[in-house]
N, C-alpha and C. Protein backbone atom coordinates (compact mmCIF):
# COMPACT_ATOMS: atom_id res chain seq x y z
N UNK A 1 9.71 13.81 39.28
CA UNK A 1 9.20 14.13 37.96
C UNK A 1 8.80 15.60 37.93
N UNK A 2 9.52 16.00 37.18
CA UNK A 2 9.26 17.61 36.83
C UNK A 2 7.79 17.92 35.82
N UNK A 3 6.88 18.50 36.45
CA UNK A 3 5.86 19.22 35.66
C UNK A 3 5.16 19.90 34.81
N UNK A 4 5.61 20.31 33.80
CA UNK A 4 5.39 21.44 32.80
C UNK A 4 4.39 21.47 32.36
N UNK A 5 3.69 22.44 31.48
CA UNK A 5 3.05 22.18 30.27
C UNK A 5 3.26 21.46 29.20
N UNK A 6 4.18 21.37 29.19
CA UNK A 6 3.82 20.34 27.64
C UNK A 6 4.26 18.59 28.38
N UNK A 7 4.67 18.29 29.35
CA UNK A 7 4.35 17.03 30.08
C UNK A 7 3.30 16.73 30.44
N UNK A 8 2.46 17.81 30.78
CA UNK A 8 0.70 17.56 31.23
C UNK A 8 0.22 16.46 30.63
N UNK A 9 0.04 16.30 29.56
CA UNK A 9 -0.85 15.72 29.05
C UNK A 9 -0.26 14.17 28.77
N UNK A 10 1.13 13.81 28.92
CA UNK A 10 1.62 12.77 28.70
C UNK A 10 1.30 11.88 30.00
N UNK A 11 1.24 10.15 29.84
CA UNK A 11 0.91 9.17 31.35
C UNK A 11 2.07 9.25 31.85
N UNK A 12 2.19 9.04 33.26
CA UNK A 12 3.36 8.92 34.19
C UNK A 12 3.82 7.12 33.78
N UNK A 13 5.06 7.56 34.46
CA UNK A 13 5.80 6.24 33.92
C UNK A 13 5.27 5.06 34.33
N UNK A 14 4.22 5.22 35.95
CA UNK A 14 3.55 3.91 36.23
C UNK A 14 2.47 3.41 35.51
N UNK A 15 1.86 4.86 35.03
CA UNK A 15 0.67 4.12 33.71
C UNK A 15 1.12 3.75 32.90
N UNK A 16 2.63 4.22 32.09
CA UNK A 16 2.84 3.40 30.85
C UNK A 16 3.31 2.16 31.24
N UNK A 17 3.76 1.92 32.05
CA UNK A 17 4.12 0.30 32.69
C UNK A 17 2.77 -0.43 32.54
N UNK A 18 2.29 -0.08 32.97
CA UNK A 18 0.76 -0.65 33.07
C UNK A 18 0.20 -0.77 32.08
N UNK A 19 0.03 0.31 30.89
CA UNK A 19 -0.26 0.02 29.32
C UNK A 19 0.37 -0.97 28.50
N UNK A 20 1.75 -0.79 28.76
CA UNK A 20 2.31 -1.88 28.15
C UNK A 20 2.11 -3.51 28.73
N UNK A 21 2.00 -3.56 29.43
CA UNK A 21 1.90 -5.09 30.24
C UNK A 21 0.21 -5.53 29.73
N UNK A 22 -0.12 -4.60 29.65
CA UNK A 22 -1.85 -4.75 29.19
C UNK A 22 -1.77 -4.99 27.75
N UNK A 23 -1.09 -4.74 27.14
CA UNK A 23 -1.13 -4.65 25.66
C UNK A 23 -0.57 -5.76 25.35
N UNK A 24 0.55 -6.24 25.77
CA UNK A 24 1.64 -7.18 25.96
C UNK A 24 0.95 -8.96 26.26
N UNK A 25 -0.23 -9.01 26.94
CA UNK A 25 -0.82 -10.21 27.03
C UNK A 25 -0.93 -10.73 25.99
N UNK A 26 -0.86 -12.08 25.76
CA UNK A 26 -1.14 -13.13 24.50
C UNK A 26 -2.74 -13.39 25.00
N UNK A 27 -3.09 -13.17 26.14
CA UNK A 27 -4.84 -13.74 26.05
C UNK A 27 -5.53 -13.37 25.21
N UNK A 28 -6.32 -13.84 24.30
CA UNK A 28 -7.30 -14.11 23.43
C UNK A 28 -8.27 -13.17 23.77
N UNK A 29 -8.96 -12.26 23.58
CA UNK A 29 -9.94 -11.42 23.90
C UNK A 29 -11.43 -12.02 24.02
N UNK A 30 -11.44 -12.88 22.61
CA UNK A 30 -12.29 -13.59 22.71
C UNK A 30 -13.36 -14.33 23.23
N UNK A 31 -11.73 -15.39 24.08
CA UNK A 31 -11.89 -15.96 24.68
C UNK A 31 -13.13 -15.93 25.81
N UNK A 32 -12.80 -14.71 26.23
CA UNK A 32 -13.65 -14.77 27.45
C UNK A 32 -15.26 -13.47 27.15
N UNK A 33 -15.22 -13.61 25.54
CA UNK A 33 -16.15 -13.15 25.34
C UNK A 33 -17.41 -14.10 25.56
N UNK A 34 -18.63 -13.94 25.33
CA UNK A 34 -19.73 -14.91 25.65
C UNK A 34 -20.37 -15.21 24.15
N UNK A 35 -20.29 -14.37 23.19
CA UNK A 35 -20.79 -14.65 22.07
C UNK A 35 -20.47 -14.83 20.92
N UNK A 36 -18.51 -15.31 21.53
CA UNK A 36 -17.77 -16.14 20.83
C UNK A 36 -18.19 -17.43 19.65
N UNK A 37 -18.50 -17.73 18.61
CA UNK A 37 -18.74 -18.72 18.02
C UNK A 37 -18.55 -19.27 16.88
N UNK A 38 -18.12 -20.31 16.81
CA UNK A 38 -17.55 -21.23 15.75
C UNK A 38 -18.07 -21.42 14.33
N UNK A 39 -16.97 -21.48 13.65
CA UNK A 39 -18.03 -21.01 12.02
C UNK A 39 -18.59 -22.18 12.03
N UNK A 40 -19.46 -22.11 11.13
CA UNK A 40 -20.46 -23.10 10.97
C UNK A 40 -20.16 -23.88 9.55
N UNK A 41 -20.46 -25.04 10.08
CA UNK A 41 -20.08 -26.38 9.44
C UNK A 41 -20.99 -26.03 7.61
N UNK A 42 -20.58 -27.26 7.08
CA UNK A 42 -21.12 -27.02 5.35
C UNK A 42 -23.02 -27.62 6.24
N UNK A 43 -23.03 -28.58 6.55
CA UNK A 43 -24.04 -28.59 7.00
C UNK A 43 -25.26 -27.82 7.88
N UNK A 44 -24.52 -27.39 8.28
CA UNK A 44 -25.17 -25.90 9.21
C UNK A 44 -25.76 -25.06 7.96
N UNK A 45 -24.41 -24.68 7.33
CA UNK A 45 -24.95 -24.00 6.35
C UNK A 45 -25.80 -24.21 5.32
N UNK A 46 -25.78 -25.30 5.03
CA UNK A 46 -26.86 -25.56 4.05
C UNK A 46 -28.05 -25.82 4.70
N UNK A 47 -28.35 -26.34 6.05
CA UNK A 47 -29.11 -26.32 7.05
C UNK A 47 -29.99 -24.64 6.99
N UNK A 48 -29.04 -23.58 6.77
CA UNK A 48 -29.46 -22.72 7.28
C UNK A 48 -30.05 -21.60 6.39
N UNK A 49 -29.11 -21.77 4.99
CA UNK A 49 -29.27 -20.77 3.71
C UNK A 49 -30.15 -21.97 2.56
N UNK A 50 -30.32 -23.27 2.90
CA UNK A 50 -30.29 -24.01 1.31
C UNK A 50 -30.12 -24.56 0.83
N UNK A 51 -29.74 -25.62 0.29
CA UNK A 51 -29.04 -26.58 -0.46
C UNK A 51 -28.02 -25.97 -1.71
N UNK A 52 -29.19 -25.10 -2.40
CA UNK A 52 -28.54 -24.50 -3.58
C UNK A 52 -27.84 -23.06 -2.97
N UNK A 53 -27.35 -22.54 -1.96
CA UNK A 53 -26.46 -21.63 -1.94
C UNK A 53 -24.87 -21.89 -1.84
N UNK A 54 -24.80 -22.86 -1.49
CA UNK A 54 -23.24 -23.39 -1.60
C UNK A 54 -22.98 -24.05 -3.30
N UNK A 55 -23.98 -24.01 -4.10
CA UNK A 55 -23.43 -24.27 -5.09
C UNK A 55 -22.94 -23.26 -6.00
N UNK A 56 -21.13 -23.78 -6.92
CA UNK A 56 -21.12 -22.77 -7.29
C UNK A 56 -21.98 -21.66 -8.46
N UNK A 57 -21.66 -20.96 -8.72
CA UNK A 57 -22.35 -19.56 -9.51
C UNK A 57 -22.71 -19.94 -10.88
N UNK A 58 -23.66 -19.56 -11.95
CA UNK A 58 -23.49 -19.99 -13.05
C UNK A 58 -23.12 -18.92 -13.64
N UNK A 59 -22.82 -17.99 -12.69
CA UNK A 59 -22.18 -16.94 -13.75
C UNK A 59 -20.72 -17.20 -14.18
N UNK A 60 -20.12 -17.36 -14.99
CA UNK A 60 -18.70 -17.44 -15.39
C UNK A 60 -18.23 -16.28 -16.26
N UNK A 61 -17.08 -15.83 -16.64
CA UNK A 61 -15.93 -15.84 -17.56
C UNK A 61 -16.41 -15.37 -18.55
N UNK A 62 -17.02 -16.94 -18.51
CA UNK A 62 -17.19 -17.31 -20.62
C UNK A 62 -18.46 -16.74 -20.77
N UNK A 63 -19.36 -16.85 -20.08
CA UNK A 63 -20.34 -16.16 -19.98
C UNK A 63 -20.85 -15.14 -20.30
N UNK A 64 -20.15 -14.29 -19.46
CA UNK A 64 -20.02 -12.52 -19.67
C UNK A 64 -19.09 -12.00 -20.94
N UNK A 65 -18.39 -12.55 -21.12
CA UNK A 65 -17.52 -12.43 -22.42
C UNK A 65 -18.15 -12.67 -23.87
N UNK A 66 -19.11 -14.06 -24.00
CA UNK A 66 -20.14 -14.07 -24.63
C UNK A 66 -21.53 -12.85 -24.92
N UNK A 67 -21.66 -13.12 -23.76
CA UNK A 67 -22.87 -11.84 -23.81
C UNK A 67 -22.28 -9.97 -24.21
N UNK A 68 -21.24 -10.11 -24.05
CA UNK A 68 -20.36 -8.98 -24.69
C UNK A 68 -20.27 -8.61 -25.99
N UNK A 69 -20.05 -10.49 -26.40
CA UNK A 69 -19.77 -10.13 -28.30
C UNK A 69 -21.62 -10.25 -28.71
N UNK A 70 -22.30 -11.05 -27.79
CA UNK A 70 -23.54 -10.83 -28.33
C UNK A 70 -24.37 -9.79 -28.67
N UNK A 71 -23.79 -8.77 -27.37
CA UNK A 71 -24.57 -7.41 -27.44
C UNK A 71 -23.57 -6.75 -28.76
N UNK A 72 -22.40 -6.49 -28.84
CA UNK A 72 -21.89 -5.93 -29.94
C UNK A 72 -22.36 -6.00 -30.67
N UNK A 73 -22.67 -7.57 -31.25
CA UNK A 73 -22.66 -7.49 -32.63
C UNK A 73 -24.27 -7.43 -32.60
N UNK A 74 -25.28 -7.49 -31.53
CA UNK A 74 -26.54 -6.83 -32.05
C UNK A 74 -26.56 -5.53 -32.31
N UNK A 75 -25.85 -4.52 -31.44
CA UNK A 75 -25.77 -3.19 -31.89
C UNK A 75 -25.10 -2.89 -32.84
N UNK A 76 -24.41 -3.63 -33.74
CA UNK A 76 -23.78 -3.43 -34.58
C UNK A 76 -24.73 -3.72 -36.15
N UNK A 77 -25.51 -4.33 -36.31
CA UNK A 77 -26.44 -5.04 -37.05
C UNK A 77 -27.48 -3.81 -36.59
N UNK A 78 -27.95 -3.59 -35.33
CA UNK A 78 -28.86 -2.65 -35.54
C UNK A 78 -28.71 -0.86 -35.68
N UNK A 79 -27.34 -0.69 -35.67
CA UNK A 79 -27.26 0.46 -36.14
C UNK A 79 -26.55 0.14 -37.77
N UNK A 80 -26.43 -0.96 -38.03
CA UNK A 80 -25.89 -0.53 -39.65
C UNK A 80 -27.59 -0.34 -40.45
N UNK A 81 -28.62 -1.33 -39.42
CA UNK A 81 -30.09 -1.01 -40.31
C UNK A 81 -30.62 0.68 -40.23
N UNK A 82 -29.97 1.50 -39.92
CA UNK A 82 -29.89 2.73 -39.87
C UNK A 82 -30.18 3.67 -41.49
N UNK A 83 -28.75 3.72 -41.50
CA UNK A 83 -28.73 4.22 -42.73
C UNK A 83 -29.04 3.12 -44.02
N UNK A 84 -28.42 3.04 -44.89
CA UNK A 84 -28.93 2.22 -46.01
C UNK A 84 -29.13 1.11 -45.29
N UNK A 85 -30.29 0.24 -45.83
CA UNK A 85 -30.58 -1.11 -45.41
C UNK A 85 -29.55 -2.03 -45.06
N UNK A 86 -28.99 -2.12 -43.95
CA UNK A 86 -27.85 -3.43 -43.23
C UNK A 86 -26.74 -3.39 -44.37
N UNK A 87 -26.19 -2.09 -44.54
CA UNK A 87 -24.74 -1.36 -45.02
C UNK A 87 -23.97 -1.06 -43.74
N UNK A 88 -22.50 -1.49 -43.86
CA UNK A 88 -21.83 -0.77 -42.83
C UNK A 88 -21.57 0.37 -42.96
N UNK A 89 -22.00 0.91 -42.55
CA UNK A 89 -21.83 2.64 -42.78
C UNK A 89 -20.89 2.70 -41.34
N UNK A 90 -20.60 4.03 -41.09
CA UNK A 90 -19.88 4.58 -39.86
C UNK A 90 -20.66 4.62 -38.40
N UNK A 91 -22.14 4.13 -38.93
CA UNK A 91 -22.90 4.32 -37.19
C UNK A 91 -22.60 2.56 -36.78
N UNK A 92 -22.18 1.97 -37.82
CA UNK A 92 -22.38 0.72 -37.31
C UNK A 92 -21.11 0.24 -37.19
N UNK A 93 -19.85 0.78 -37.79
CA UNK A 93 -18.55 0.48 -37.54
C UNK A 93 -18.41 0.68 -35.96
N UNK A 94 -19.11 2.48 -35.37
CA UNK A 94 -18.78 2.97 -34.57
C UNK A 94 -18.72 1.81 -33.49
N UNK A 95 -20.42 1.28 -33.25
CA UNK A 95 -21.24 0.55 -32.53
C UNK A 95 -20.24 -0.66 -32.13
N UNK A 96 -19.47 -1.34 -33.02
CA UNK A 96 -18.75 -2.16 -32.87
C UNK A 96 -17.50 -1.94 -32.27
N UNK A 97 -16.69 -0.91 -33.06
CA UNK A 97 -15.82 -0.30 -32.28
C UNK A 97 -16.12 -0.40 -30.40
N UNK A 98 -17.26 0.32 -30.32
CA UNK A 98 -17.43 0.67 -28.90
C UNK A 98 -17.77 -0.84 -28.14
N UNK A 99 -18.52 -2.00 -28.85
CA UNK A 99 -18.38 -2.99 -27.86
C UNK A 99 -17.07 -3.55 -28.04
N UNK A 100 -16.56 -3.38 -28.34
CA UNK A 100 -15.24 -4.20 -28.55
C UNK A 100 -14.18 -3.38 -27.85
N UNK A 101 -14.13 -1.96 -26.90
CA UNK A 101 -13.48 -1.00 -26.27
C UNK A 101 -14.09 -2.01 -24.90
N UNK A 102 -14.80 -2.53 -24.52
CA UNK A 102 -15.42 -3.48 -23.45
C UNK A 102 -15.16 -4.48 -23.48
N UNK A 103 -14.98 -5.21 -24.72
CA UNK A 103 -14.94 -6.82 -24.74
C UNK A 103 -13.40 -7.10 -24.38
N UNK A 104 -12.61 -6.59 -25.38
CA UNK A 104 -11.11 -6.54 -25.07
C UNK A 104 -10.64 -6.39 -24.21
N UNK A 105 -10.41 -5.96 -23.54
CA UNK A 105 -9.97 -5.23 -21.98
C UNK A 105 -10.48 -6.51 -20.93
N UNK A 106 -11.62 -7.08 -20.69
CA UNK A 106 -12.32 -7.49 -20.24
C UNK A 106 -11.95 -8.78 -20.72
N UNK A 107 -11.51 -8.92 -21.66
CA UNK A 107 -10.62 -10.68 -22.31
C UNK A 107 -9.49 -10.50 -21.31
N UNK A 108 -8.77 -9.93 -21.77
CA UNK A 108 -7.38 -9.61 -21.20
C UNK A 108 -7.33 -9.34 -19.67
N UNK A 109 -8.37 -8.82 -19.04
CA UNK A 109 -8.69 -8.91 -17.30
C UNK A 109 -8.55 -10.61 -17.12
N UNK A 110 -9.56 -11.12 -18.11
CA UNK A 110 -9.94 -12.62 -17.38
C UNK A 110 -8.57 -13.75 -17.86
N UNK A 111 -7.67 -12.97 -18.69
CA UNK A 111 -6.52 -13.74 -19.25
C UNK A 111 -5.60 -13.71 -17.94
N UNK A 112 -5.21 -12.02 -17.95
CA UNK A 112 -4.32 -12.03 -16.86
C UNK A 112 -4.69 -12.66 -15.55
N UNK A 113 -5.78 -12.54 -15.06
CA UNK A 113 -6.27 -13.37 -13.78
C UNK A 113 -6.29 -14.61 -13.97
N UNK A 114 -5.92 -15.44 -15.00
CA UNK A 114 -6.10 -16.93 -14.55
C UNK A 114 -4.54 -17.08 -14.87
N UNK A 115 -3.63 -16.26 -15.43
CA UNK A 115 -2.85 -16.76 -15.48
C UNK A 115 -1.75 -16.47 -14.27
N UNK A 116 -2.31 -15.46 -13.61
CA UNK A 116 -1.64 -15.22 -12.22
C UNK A 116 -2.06 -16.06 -11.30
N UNK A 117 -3.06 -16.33 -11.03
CA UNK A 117 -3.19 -17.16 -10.42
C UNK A 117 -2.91 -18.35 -10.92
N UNK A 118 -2.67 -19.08 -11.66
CA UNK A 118 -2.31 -19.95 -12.04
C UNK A 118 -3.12 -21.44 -11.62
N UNK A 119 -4.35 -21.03 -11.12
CA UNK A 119 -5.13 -22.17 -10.49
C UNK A 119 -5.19 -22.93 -9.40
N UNK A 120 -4.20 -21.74 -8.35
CA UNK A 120 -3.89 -22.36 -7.17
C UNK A 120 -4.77 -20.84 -6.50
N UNK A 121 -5.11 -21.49 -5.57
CA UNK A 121 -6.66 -20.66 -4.91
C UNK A 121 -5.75 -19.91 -3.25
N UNK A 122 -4.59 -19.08 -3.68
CA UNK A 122 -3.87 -17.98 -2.63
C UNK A 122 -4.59 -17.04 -2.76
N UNK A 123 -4.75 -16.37 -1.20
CA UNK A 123 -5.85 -14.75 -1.07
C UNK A 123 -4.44 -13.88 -1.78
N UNK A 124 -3.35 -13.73 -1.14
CA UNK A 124 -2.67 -12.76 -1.81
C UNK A 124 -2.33 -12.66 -3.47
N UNK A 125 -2.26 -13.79 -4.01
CA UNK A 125 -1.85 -13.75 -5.31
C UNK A 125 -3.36 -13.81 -6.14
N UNK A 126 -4.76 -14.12 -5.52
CA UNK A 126 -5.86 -13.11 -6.19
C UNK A 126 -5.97 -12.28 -6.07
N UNK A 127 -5.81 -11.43 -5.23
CA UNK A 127 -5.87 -9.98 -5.07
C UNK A 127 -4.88 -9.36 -5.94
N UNK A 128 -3.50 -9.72 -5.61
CA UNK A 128 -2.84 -9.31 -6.70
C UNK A 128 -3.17 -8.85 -8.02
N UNK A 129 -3.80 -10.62 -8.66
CA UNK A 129 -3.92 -10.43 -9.84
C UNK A 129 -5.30 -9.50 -10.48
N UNK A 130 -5.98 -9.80 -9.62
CA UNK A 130 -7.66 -8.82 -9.60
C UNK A 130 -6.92 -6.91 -9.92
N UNK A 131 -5.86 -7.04 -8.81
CA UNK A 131 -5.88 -5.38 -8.94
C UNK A 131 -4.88 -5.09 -10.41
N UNK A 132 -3.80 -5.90 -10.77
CA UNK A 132 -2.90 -6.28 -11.78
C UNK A 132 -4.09 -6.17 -13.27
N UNK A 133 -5.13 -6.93 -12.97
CA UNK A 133 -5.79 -7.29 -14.04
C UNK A 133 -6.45 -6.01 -14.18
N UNK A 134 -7.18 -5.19 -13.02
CA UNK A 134 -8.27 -4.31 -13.54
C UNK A 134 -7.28 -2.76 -13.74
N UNK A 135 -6.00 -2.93 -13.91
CA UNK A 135 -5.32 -1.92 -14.28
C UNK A 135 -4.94 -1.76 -15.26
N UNK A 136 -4.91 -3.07 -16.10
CA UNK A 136 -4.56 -3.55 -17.35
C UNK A 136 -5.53 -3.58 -17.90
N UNK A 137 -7.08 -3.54 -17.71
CA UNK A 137 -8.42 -3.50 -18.46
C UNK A 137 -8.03 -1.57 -18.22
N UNK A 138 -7.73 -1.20 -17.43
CA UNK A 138 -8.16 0.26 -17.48
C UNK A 138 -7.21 0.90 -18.53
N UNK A 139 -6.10 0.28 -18.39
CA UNK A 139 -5.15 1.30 -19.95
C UNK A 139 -5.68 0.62 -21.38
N UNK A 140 -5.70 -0.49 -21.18
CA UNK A 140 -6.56 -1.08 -22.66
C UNK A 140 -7.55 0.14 -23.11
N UNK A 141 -8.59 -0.09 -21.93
CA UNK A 141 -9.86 0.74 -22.66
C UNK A 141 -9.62 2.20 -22.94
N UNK A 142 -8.62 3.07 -22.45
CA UNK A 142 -8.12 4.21 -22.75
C UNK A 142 -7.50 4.06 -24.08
N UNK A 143 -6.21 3.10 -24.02
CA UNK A 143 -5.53 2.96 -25.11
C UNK A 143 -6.69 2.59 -26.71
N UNK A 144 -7.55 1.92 -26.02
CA UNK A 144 -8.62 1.58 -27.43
C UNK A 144 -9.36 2.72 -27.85
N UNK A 145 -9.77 3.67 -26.97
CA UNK A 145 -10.56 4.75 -26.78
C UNK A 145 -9.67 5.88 -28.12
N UNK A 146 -8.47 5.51 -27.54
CA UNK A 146 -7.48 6.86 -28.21
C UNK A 146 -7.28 6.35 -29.71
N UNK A 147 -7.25 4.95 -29.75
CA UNK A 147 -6.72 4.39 -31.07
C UNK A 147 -8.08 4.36 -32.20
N UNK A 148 -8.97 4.66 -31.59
CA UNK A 148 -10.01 4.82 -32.39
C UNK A 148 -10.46 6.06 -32.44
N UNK A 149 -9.95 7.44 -31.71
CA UNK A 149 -10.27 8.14 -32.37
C UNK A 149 -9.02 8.69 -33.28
N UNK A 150 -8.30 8.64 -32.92
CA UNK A 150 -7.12 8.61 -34.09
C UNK A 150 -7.11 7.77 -35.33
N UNK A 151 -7.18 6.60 -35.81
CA UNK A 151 -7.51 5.68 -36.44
C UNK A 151 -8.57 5.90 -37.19
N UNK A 152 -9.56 6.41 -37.01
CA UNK A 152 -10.94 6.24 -37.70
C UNK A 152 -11.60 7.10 -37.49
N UNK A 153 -11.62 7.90 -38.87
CA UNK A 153 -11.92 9.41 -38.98
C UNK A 153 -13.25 9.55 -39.26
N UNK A 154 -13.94 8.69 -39.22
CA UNK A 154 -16.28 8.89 -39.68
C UNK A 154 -16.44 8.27 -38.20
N UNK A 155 -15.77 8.44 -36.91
CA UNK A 155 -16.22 8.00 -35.81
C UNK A 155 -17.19 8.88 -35.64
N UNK A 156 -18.47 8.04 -35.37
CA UNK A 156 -20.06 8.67 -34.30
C UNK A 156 -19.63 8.19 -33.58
N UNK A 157 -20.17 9.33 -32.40
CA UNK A 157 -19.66 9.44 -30.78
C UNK A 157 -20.55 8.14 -30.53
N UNK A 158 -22.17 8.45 -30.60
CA UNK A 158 -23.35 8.07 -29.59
C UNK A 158 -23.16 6.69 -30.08
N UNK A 159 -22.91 5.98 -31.43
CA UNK A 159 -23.01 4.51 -31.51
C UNK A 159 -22.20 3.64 -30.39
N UNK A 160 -20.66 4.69 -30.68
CA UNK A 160 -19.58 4.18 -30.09
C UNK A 160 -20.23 3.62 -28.21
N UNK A 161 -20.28 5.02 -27.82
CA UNK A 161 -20.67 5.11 -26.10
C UNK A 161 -21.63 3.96 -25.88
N UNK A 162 -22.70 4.46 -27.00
CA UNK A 162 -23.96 3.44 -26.29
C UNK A 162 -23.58 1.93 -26.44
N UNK A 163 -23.14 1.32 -27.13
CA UNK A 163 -22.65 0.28 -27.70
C UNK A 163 -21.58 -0.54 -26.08
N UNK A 164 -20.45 0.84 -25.91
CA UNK A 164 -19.60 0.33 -24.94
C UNK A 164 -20.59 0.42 -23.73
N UNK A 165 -21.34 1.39 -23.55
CA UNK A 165 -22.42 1.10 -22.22
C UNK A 165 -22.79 0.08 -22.09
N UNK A 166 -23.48 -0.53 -23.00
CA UNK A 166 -24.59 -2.23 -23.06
C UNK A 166 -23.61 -3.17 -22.86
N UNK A 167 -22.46 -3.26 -23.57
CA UNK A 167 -21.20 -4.11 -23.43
C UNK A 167 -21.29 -3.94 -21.57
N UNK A 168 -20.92 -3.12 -20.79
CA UNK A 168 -20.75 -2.97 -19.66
C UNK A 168 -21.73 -3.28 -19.11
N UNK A 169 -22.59 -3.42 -19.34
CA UNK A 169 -24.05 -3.15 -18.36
C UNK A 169 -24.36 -5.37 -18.64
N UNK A 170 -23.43 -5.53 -19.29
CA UNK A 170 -23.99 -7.05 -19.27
C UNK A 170 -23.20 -8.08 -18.44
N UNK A 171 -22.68 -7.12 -17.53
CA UNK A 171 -22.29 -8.03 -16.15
C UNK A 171 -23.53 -7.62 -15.03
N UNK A 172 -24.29 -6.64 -15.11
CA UNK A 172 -25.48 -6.78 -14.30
C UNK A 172 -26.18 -7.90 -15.18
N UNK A 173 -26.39 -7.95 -15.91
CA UNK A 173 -27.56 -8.70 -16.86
C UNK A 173 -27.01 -10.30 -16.42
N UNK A 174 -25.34 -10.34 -16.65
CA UNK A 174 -25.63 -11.74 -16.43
C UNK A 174 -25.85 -12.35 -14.85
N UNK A 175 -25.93 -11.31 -13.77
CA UNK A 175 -26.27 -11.62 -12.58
C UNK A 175 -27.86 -11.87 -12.61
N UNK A 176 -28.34 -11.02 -13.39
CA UNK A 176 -29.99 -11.27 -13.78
C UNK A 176 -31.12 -12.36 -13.77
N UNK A 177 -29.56 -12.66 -15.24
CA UNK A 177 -30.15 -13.85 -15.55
C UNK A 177 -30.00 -15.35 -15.41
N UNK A 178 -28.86 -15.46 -14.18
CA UNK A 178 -28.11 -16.80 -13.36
C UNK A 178 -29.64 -17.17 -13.00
């Protein structure tokens, strides 16, 4: 074996024999670890977290989708009491506009995800549809964003934003309030 510099730094052919045969084992690493251990049974677990942590979530879907049109249409009612007494004027069109730049998108996330999945519980084809779905909520809410300011010429910014903020902010709320 000839020597150089730029061979220096490479293993001789008996270490890579040796790397490979090491790498090459099917033994379990595990195996002969010591603090190897077995998932734990539904009983364990409820043993261990609860009774009520294995049950499922009361957060749903319908839920958050609800509390979406709820918040809209309160901000929508409370910015039309703005200007003339509970008139739709443009702060309260806006207001609506903007929960509904949240609600939509956010229909259409929970549409496309059940219908990709189709109700059969595969890791790859949720993931799929999760990343499928939140790409399709992301051009919606652009596409709604653009169509309303094109579309509707007495748009207020701040009804619009604040409106789509609260819309958003009521997936913390409904973790809140499970």
């Amino acid at each position: 074996m000839v020597n150089s510099v730029k061979s220096s730094s490479f293993v001789t052919d008996q270490q890579a024999k040796t790397l490979v045969t090491k790498n090459t084992s099917w033994d379990n690493e595990l195996e002969d670890f010591e603090e190897f251990k077995q998932p734990l049974s539904r009983l364990e677990l409820e043993a261990l977290l609860g009774v009520n942590a294995l049950k499922p979530s009361r957060v749903t879907v319908k839920r958050i989708l609800l509390m979406q049109a709820v918040v809209t249409f309160l901000s929508g009612l409370a910015w039309s009491a703005k200007g003339k007494p509970f008139s739709l004027d443009s702060s309260a069109i806006s207001a609506v506009l903007g929960g509904l730049a949240a609600l939509v998108p956010a229909l259409l996330f929970a549409t496309r995800t059940r219908l990709m999945t189709g109700g059969v519980n595969v890791a790859g084809a949720s993931v799929l549809a999760l990343v499928m779905g939140e790409l399709l909520k992301i051009i919606a809410t652009v596409a709604m964003f653009i169509l309303v300011v094109i579309f509707y010429p007495g748009l207020v910014w701040f009804p619009l934003l604040l409106t789509y903020i609260l819309a958003l902010k009521c997936y913390w709320l409904a973790w809140i309030l499970k």
